[in-house]
PDB file of N, CA and C in Angstrom:
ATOM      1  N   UNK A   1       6.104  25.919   7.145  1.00  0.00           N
ATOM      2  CA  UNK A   1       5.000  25.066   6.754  1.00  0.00           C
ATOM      3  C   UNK A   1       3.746  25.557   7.464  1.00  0.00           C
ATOM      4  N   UNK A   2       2.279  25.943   6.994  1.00  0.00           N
ATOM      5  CA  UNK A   2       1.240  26.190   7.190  1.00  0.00           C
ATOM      6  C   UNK A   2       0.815  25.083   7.924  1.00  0.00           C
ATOM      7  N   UNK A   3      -0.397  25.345   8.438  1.00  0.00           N
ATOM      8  CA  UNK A   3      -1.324  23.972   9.552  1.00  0.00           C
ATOM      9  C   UNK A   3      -1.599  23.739   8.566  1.00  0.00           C
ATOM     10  N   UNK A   4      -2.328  23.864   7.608  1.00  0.00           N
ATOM     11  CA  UNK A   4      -3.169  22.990   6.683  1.00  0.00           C
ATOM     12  C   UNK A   4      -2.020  22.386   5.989  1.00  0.00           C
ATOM     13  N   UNK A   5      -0.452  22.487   5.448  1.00  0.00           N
ATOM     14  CA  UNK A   5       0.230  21.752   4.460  1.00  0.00           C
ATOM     15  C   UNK A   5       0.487  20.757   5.611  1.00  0.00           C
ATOM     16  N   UNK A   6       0.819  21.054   7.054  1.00  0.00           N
ATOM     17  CA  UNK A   6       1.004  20.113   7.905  1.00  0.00           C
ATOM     18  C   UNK A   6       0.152  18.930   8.394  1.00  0.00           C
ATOM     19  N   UNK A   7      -0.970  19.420   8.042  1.00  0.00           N
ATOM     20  CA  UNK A   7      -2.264  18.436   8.334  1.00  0.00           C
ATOM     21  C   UNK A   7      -2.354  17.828   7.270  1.00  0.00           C
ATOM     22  N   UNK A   8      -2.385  17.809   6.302  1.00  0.00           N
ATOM     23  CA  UNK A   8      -2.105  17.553   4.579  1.00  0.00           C
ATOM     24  C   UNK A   8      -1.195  16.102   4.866  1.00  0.00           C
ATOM     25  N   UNK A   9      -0.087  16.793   5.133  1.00  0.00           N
ATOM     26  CA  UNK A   9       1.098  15.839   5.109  1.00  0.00           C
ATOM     27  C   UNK A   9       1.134  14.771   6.575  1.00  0.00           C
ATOM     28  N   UNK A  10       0.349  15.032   7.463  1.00  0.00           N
ATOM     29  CA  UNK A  10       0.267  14.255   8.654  1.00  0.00           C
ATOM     30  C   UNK A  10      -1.330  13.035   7.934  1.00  0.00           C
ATOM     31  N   UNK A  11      -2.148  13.134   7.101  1.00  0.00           N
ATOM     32  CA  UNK A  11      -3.000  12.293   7.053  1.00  0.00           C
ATOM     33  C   UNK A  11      -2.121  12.072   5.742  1.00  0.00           C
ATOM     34  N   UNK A  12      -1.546  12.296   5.236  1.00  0.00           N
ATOM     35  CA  UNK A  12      -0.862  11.725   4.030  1.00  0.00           C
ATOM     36  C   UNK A  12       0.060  10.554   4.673  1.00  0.00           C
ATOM     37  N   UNK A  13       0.311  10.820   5.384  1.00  0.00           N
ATOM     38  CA  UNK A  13       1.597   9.952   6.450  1.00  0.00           C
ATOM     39  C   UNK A  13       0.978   8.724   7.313  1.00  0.00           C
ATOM     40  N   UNK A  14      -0.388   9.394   7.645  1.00  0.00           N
ATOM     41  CA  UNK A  14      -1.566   8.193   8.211  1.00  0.00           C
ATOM     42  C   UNK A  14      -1.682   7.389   7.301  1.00  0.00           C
ATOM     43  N   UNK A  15      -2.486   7.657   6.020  1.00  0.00           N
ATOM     44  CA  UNK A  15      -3.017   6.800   5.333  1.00  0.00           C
ATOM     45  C   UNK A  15      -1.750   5.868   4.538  1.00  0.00           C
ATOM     46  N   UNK A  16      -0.484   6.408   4.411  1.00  0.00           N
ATOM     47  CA  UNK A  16       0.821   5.690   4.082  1.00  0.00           C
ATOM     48  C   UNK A  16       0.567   4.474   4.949  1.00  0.00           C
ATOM     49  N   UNK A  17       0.915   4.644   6.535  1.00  0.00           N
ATOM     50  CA  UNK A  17       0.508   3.922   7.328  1.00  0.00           C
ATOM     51  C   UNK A  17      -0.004   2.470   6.889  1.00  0.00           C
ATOM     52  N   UNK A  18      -1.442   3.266   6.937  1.00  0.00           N
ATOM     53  CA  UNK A  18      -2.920   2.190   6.480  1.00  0.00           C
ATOM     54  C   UNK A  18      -2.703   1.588   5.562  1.00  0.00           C
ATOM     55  N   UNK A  19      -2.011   1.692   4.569  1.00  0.00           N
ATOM     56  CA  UNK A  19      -1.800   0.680   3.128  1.00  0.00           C
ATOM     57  C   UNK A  19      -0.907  -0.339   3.461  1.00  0.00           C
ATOM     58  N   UNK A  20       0.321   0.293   4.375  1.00  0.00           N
ATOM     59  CA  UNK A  20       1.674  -0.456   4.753  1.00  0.00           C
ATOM     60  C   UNK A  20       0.797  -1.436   5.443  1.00  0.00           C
ATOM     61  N   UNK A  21       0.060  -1.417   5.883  1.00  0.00           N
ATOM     62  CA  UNK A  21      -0.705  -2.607   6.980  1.00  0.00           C
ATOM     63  C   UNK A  21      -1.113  -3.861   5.981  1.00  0.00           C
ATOM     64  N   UNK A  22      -2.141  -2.953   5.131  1.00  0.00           N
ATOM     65  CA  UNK A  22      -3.188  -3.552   4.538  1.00  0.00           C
ATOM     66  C   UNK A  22      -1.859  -4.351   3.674  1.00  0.00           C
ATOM     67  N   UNK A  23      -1.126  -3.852   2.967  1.00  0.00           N
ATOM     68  CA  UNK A  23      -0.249  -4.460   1.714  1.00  0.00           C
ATOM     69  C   UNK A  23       0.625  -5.777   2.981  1.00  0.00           C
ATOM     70  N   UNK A  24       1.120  -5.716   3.541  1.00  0.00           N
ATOM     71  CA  UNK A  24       1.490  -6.763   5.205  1.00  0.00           C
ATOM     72  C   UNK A  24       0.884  -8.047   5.139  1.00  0.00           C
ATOM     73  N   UNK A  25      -0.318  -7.526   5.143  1.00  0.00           N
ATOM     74  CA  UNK A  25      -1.599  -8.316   5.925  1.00  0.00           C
ATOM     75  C   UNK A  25      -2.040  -9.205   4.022  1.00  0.00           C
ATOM     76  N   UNK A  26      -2.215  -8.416   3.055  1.00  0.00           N
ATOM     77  CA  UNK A  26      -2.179  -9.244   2.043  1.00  0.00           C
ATOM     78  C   UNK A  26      -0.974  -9.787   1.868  1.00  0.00           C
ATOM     79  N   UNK A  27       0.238  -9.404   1.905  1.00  0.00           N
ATOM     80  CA  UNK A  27       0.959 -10.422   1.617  1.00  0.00           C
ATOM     81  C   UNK A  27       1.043 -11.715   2.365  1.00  0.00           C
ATOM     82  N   UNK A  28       0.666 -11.637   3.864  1.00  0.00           N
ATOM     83  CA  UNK A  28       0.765 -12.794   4.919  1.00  0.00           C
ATOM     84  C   UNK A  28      -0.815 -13.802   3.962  1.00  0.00           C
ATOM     85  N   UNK A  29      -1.398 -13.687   3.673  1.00  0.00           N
ATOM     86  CA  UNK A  29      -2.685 -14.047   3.245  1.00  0.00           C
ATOM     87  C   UNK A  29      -2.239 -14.919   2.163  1.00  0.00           C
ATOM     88  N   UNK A  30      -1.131 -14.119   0.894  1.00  0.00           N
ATOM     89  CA  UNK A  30      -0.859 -14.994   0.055  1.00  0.00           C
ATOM     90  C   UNK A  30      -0.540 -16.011   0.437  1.00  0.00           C
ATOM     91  N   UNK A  31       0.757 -15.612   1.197  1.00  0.00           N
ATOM     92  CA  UNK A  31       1.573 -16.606   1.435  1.00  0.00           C
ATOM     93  C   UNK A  31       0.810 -18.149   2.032  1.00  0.00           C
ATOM     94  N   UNK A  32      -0.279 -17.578   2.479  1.00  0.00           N
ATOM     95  CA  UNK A  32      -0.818 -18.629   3.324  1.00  0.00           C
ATOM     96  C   UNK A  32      -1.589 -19.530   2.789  1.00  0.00           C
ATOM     97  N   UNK A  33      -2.450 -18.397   1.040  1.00  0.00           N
ATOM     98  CA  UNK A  33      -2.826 -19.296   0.576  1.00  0.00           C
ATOM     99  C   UNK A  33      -2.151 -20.278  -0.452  1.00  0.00           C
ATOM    100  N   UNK A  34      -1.418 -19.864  -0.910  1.00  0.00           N
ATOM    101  CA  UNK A  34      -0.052 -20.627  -1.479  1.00  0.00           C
ATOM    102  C   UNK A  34       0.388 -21.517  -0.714  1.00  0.00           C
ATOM    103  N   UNK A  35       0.124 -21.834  -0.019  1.00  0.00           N
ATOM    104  CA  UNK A  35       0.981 -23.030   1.033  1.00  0.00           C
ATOM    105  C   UNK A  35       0.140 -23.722   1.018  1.00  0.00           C
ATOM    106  N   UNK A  36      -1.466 -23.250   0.818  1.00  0.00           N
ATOM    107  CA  UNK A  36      -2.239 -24.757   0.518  1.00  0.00           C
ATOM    108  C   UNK A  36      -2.587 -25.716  -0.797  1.00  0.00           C
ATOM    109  N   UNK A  37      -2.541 -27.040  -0.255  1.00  0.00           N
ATOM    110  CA  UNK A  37      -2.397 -27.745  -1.120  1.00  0.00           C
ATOM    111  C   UNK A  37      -3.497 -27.534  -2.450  1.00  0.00           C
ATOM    112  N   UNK A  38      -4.782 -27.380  -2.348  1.00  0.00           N
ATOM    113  CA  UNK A  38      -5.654 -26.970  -2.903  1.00  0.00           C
ATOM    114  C   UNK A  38      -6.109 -25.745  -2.554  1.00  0.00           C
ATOM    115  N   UNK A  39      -5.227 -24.495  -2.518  1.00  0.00           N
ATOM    116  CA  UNK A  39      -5.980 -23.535  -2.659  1.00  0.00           C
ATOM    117  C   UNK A  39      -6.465 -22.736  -3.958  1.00  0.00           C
ATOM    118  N   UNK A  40      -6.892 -21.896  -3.159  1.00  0.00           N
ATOM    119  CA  UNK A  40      -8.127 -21.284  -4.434  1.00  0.00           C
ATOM    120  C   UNK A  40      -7.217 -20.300  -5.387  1.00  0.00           C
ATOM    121  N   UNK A  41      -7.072 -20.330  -6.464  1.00  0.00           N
ATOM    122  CA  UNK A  41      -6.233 -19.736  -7.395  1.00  0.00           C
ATOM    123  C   UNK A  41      -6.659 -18.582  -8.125  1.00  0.00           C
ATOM    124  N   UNK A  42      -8.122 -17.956  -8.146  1.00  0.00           N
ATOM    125  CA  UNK A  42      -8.903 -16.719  -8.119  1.00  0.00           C
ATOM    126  C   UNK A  42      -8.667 -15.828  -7.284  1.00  0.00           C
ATOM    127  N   UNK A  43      -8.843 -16.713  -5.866  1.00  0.00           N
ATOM    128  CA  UNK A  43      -8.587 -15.725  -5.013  1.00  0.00           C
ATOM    129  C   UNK A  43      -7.130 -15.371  -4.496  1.00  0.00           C
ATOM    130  N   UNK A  44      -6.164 -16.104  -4.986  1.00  0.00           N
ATOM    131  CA  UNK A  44      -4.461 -15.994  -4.910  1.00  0.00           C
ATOM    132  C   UNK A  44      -4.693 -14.707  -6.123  1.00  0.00           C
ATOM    133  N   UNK A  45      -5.389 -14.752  -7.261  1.00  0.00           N
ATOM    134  CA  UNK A  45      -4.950 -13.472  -8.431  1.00  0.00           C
ATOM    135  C   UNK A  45      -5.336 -12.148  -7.903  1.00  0.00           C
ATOM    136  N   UNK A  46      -7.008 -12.534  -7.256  1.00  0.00           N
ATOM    137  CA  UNK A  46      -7.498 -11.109  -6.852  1.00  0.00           C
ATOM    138  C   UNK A  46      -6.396 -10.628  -5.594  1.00  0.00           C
ATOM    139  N   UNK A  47      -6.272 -11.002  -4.674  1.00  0.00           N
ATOM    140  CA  UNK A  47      -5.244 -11.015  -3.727  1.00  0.00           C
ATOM    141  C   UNK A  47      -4.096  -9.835  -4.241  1.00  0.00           C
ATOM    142  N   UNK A  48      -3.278 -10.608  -5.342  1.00  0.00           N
ATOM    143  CA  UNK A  48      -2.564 -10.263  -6.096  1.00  0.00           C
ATOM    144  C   UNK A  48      -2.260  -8.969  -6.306  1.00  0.00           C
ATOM    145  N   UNK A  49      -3.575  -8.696  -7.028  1.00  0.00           N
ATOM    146  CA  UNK A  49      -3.652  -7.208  -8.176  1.00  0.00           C
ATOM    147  C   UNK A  49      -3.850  -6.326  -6.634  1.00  0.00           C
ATOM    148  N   UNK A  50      -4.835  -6.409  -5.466  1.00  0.00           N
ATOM    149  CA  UNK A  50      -5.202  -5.631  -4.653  1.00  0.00           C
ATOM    150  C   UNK A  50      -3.722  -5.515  -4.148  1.00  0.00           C
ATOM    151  N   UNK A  51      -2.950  -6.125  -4.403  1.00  0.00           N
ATOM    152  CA  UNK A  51      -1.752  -5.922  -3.288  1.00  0.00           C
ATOM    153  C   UNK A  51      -1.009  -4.778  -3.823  1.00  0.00           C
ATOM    154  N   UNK A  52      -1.191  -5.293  -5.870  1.00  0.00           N
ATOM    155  CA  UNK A  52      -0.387  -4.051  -6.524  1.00  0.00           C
ATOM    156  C   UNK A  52      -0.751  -3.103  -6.567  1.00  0.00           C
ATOM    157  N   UNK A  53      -2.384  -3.077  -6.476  1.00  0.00           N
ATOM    158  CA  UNK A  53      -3.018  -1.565  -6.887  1.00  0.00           C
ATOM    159  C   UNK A  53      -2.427  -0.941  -5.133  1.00  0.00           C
ATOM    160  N   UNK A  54      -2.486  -1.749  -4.237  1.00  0.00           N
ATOM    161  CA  UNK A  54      -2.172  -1.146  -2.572  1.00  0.00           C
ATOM    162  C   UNK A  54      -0.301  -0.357  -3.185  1.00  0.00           C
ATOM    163  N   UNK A  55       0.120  -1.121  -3.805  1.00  0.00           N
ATOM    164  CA  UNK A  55       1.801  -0.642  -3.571  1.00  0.00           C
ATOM    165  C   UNK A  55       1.545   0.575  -4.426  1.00  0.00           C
ATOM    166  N   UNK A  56       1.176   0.790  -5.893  1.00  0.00           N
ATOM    167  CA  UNK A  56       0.588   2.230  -6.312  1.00  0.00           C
ATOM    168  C   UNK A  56       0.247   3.203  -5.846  1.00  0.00           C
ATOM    169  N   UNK A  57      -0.598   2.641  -4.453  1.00  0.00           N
ATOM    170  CA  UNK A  57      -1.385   3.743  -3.869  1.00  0.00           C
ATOM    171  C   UNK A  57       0.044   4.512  -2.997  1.00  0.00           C
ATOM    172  N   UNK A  58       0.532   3.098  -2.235  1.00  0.00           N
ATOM    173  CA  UNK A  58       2.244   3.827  -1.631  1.00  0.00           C
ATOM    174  C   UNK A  58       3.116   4.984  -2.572  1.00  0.00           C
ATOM    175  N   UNK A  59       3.161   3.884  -3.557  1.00  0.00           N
ATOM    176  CA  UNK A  59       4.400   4.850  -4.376  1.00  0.00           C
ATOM    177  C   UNK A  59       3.916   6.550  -4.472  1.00  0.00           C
ATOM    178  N   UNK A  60       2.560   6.325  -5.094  1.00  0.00           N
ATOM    179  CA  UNK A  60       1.802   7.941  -5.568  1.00  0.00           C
ATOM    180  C   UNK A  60       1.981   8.919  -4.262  1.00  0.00           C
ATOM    181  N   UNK A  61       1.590   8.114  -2.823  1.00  0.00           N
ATOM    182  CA  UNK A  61       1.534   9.384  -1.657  1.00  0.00           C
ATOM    183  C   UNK A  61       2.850   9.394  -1.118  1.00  0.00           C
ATOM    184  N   UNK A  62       3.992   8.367  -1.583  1.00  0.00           N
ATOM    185  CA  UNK A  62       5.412   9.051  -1.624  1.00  0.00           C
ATOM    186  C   UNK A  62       5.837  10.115  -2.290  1.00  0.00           C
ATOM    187  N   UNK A  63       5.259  10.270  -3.358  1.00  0.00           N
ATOM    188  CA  UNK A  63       5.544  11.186  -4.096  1.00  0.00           C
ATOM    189  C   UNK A  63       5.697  12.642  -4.023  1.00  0.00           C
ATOM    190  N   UNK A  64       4.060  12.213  -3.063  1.00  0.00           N
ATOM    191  CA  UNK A  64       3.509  13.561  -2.752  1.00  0.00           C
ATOM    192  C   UNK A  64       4.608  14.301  -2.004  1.00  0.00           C
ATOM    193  N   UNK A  65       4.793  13.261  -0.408  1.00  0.00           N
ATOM    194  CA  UNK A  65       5.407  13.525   0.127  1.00  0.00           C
ATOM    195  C   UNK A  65       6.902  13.778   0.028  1.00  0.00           C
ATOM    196  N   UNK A  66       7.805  13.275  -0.923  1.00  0.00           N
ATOM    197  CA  UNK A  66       8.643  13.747  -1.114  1.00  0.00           C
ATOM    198  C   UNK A  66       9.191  13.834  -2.402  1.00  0.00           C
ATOM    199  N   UNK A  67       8.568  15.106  -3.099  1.00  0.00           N
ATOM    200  CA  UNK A  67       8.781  15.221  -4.358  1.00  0.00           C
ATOM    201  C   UNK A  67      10.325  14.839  -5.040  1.00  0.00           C
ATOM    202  N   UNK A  68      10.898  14.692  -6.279  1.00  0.00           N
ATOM    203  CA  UNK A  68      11.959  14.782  -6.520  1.00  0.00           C
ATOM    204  C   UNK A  68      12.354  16.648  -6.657  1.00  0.00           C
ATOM    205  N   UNK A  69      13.252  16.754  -6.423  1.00  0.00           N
ATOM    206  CA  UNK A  69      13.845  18.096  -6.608  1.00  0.00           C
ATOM    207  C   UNK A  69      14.345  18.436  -7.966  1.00  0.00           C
ATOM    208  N   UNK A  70      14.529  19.251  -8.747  1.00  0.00           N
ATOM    209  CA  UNK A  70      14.729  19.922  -9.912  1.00  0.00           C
ATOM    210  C   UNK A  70      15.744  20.608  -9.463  1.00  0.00           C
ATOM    211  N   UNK A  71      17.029  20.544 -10.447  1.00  0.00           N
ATOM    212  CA  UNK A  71      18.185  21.654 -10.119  1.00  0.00           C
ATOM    213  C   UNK A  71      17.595  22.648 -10.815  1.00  0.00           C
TER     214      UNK A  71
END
């Protein structure tokens, strides 16, 4: 492996990281706003979609990182 595929794959591995947080941290948020009696139901959807577009962003730099193999 080259420095640059290694550096590649070490901020690929960071920013994995950074989503795993962020996707965490929205889900604790739902949950929290769901537990209120009147909460805001816009912001439970936007919540939502950011959480899915966050798990997309996971799946895609899994990918990267570990391609499927071809016999």
């Amino acid at each position: 492996m080259s420095d640059e595929t290694f550096e590649d794959a070490t901020s690929l591995h960071r920013r994995l990281d950074e989503l795993r947080i962020e996707h965490q941290d929205l889900d604790d948020a739902i949950t929290r706003l769901a537990q209120l009696p009147l909460g805001d139901e816009l912001m439970l959807r936007r919540l939502k979609k950011r959480k899915l577009i966050l798990k997309d962003r996971m799946s895609a730099i899994e990918r990267l990182l570990e391609p499927d193999e071809r016999a």
